[in-house]
C-alpha atoms as a PDB file:
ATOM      1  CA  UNK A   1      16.020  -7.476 -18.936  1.00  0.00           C
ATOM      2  CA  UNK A   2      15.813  -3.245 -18.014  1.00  0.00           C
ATOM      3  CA  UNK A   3      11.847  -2.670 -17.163  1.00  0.00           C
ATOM      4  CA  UNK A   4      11.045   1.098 -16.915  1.00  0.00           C
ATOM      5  CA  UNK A   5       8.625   2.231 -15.090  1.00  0.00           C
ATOM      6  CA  UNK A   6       7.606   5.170 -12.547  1.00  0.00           C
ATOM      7  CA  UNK A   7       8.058   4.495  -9.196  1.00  0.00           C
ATOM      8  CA  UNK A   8       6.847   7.070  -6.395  1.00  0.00           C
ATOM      9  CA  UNK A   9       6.899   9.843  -9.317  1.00  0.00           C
ATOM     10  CA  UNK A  10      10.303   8.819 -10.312  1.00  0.00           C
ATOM     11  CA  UNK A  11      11.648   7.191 -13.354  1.00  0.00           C
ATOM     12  CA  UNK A  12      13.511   3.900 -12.990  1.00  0.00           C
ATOM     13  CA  UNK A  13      14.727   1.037 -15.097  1.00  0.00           C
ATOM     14  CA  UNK A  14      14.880  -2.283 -12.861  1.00  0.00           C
ATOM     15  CA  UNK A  15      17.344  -5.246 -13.922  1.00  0.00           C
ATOM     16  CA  UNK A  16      15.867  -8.073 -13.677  1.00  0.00           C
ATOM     17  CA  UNK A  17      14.338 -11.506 -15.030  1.00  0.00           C
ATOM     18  CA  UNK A  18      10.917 -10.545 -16.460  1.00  0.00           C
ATOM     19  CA  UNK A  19       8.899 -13.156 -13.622  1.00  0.00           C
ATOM     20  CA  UNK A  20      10.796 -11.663 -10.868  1.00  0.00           C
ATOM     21  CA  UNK A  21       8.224 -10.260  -8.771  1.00  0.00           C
ATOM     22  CA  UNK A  22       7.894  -6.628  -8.200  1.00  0.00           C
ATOM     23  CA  UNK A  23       7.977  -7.000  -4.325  1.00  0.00           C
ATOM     24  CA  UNK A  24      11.315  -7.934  -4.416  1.00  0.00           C
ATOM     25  CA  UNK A  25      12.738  -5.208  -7.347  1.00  0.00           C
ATOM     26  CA  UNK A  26      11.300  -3.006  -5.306  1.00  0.00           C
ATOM     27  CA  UNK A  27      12.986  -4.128  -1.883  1.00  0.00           C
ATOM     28  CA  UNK A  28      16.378  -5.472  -2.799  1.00  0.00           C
ATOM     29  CA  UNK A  29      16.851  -3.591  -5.863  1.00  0.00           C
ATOM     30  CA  UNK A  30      15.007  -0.436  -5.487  1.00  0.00           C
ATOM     31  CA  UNK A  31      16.001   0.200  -1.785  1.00  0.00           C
ATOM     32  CA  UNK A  32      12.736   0.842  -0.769  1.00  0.00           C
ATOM     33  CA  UNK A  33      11.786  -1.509   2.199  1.00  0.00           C
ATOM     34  CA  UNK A  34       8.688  -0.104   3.593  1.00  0.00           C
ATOM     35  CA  UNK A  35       6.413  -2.706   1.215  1.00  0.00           C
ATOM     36  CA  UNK A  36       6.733  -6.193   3.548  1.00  0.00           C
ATOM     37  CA  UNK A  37       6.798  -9.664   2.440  1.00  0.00           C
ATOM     38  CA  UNK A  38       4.421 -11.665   4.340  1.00  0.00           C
ATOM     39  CA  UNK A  39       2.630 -14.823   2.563  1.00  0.00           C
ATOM     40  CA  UNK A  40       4.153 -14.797  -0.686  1.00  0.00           C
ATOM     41  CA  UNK A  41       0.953 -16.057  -2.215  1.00  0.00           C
ATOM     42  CA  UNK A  42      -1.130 -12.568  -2.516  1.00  0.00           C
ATOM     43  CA  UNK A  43      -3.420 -13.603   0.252  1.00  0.00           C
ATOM     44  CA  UNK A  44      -2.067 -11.621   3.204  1.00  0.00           C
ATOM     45  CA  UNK A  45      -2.016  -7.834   1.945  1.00  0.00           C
ATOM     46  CA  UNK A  46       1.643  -6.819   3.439  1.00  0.00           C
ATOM     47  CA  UNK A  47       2.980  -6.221   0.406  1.00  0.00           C
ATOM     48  CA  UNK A  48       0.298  -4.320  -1.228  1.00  0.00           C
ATOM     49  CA  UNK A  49       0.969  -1.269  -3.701  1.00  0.00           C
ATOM     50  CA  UNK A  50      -0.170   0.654  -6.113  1.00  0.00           C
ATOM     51  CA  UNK A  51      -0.361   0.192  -9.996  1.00  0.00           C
ATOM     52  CA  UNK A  52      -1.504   3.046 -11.638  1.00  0.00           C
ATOM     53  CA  UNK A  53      -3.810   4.474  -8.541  1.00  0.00           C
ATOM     54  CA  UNK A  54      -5.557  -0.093  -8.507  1.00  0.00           C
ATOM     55  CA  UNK A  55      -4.271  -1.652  -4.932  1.00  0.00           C
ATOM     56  CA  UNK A  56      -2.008  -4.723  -6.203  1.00  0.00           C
ATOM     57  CA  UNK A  57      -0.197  -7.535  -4.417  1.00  0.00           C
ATOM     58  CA  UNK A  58       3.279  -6.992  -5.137  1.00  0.00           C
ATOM     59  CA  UNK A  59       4.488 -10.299  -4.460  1.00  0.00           C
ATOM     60  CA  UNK A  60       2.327 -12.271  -7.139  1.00  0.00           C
ATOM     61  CA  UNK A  61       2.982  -9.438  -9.812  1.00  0.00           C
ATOM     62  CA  UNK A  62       5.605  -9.720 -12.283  1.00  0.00           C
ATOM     63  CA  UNK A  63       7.461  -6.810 -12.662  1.00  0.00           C
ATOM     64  CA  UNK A  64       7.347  -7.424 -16.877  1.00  0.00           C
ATOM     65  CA  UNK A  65       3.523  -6.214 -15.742  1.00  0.00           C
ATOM     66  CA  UNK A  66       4.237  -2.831 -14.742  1.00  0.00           C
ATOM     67  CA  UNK A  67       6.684  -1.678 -17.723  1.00  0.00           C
ATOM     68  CA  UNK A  68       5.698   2.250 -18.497  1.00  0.00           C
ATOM     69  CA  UNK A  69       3.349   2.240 -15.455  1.00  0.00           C
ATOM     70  CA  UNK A  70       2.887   4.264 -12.351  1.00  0.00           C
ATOM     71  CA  UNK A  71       4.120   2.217  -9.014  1.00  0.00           C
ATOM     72  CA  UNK A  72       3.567   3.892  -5.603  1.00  0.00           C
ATOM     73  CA  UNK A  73       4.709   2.406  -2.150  1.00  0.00           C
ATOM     74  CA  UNK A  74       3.742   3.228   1.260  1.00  0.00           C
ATOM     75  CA  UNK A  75       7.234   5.500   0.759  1.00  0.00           C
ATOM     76  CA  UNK A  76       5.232   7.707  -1.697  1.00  0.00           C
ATOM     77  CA  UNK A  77       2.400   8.553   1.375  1.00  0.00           C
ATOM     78  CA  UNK A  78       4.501  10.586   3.162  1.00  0.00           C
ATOM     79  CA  UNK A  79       8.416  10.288   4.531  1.00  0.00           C
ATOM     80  CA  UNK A  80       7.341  12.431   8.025  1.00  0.00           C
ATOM     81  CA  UNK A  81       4.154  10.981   8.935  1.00  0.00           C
ATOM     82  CA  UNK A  82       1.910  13.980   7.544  1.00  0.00           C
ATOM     83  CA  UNK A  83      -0.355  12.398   4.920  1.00  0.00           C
ATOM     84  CA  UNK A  84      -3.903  12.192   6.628  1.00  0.00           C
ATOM     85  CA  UNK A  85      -3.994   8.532   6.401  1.00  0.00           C
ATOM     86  CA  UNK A  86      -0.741   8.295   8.605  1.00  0.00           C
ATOM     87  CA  UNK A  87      -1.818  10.587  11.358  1.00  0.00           C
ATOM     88  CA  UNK A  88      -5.090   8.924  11.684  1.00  0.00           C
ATOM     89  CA  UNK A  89      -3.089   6.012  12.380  1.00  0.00           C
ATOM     90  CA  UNK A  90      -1.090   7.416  15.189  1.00  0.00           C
ATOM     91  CA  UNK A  91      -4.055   9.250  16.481  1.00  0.00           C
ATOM     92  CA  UNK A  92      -6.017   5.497  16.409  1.00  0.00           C
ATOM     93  CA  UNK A  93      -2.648   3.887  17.701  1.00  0.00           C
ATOM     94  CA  UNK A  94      -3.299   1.383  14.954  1.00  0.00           C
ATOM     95  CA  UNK A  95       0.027  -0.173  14.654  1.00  0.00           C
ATOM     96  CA  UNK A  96       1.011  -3.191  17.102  1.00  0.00           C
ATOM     97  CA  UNK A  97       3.852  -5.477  15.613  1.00  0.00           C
ATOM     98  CA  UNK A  98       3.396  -2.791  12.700  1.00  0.00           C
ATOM     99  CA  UNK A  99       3.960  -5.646  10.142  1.00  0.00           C
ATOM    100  CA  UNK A 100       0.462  -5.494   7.968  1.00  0.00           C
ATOM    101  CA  UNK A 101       0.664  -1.742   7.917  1.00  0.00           C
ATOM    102  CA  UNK A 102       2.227  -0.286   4.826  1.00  0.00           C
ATOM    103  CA  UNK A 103      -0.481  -2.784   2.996  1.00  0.00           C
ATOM    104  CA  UNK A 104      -3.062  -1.518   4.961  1.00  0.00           C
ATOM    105  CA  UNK A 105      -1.765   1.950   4.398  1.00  0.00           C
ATOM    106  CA  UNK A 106      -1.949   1.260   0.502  1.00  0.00           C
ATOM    107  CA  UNK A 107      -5.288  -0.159   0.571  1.00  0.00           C
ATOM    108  CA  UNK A 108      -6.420   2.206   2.577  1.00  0.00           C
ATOM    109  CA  UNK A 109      -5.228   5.107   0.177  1.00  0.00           C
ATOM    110  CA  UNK A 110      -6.754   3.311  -2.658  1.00  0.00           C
ATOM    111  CA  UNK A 111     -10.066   3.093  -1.093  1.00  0.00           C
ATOM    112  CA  UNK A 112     -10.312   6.570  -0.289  1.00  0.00           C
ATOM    113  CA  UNK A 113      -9.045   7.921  -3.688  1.00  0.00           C
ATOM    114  CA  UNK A 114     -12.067   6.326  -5.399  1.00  0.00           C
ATOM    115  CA  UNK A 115     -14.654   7.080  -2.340  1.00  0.00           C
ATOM    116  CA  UNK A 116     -14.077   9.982   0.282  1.00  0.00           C
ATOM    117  CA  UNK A 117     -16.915   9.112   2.241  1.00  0.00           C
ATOM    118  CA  UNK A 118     -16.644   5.234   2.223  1.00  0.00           C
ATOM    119  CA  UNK A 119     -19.569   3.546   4.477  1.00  0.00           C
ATOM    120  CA  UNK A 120     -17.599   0.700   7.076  1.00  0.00           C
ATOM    121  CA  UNK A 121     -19.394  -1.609   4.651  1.00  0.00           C
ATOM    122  CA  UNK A 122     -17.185   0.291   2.233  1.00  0.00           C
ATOM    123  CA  UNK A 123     -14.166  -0.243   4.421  1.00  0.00           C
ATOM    124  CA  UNK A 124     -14.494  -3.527   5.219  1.00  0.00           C
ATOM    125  CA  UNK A 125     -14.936  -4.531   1.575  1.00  0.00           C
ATOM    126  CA  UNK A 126     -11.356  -2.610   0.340  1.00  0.00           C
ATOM    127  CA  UNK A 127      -9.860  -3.576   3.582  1.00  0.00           C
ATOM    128  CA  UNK A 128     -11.068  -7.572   3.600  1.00  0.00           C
ATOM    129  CA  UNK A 129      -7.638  -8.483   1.803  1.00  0.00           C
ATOM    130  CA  UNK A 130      -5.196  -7.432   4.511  1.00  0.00           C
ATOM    131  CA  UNK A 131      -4.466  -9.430   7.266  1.00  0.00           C
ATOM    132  CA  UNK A 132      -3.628  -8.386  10.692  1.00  0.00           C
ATOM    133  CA  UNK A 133      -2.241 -10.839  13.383  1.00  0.00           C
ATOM    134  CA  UNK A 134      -2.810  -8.156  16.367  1.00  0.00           C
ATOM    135  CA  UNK A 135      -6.686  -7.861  15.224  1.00  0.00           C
ATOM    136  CA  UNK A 136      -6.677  -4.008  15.330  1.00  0.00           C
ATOM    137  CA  UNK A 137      -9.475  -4.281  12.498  1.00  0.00           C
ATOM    138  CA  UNK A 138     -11.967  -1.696  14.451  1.00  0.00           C
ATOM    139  CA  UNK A 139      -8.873   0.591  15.059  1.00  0.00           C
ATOM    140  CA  UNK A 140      -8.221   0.435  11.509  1.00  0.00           C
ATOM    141  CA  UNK A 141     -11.377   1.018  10.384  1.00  0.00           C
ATOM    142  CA  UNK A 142     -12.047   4.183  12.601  1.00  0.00           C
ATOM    143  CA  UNK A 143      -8.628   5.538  11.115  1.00  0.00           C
ATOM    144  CA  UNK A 144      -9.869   5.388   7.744  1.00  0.00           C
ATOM    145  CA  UNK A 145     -13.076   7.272   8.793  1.00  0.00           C
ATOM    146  CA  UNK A 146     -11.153   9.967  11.000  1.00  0.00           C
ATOM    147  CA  UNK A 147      -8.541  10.548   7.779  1.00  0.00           C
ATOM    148  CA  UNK A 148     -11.350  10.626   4.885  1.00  0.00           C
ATOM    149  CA  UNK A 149     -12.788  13.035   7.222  1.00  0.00           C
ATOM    150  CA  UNK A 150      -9.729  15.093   6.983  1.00  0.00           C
ATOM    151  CA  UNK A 151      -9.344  14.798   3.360  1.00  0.00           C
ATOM    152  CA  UNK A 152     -13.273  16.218   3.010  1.00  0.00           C
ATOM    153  CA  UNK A 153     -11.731  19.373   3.976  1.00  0.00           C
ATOM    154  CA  UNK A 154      -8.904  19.553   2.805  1.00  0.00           C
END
């Protein structure tokens, strides 16, 4: 089965069995490797993305779901690190292992696309979903803060 759909602003038709999940159209047929596989089960957060602008877990969604939609990855941020979101992440040194970011990335981006000045009760709320095994939670949250402050004035 072809599903079209736009992926990081660009058209594509994907090949495969209507229950495949989009995590791994994306990955192994797409090319695009930044979105992670971690649980499997849509409880972790590493595979998060966006369907049209709505954080999603990619690995419970069926890519029949997203046929004429908009699908971004943590590719469509930025490819050299200068989307606000990424340099509050260096600046933070968020990243350990660097596994749970492109999810938190994603949910991150979502959050502040709907709320530019989000409270950490805000934060904590679009953030609860994503897991992180190196606990950088306060790092993450203070990232989120510095790069909505950013986007204020931008």
């Amino acid at each position: 089965m072809s599903v079209n759909f736009n992926l990081n602003g660009k058209a594509v038709a994907a090949q495969a069995e209507p229950d495949t999940p989009l995590l791994w159209v994306i990955r192994d047929e797409l090319g695009l490797t930044g979105t992670k596989f971690g649980c499997g089960a849509a409880l972790c957060g590493a595979c998060t993305v966006h369907l049209d602008g709505q954080a999603i877990r990619s690995c419970q969604t069926p890519v029949s779901a997203v046929q004429g939609r908009k699908v971004a990855t943590v590719e469509s941020l930025s490819r050299n690190n200068t989307h606000p979101l990424q340099v509050a992440w260096i600046k933070h040194d968020v990243p350990q292992c660097g596994y749970c970011q492109s999810g938190q990335l994603m949910s991150a981006a979502a959050l502040l696309a709907q709320n530019k000045n989000p409270s950490d009760a805000d934060i904590d709320a679009a953030m609860s979903g994503n897991l992180c095994r190196c606990g950088t939670y306060g790092r993450v949250r203070a990232a989120i803060k510095d790069a909505a402050g950013t986007m204020r004035k931008a």
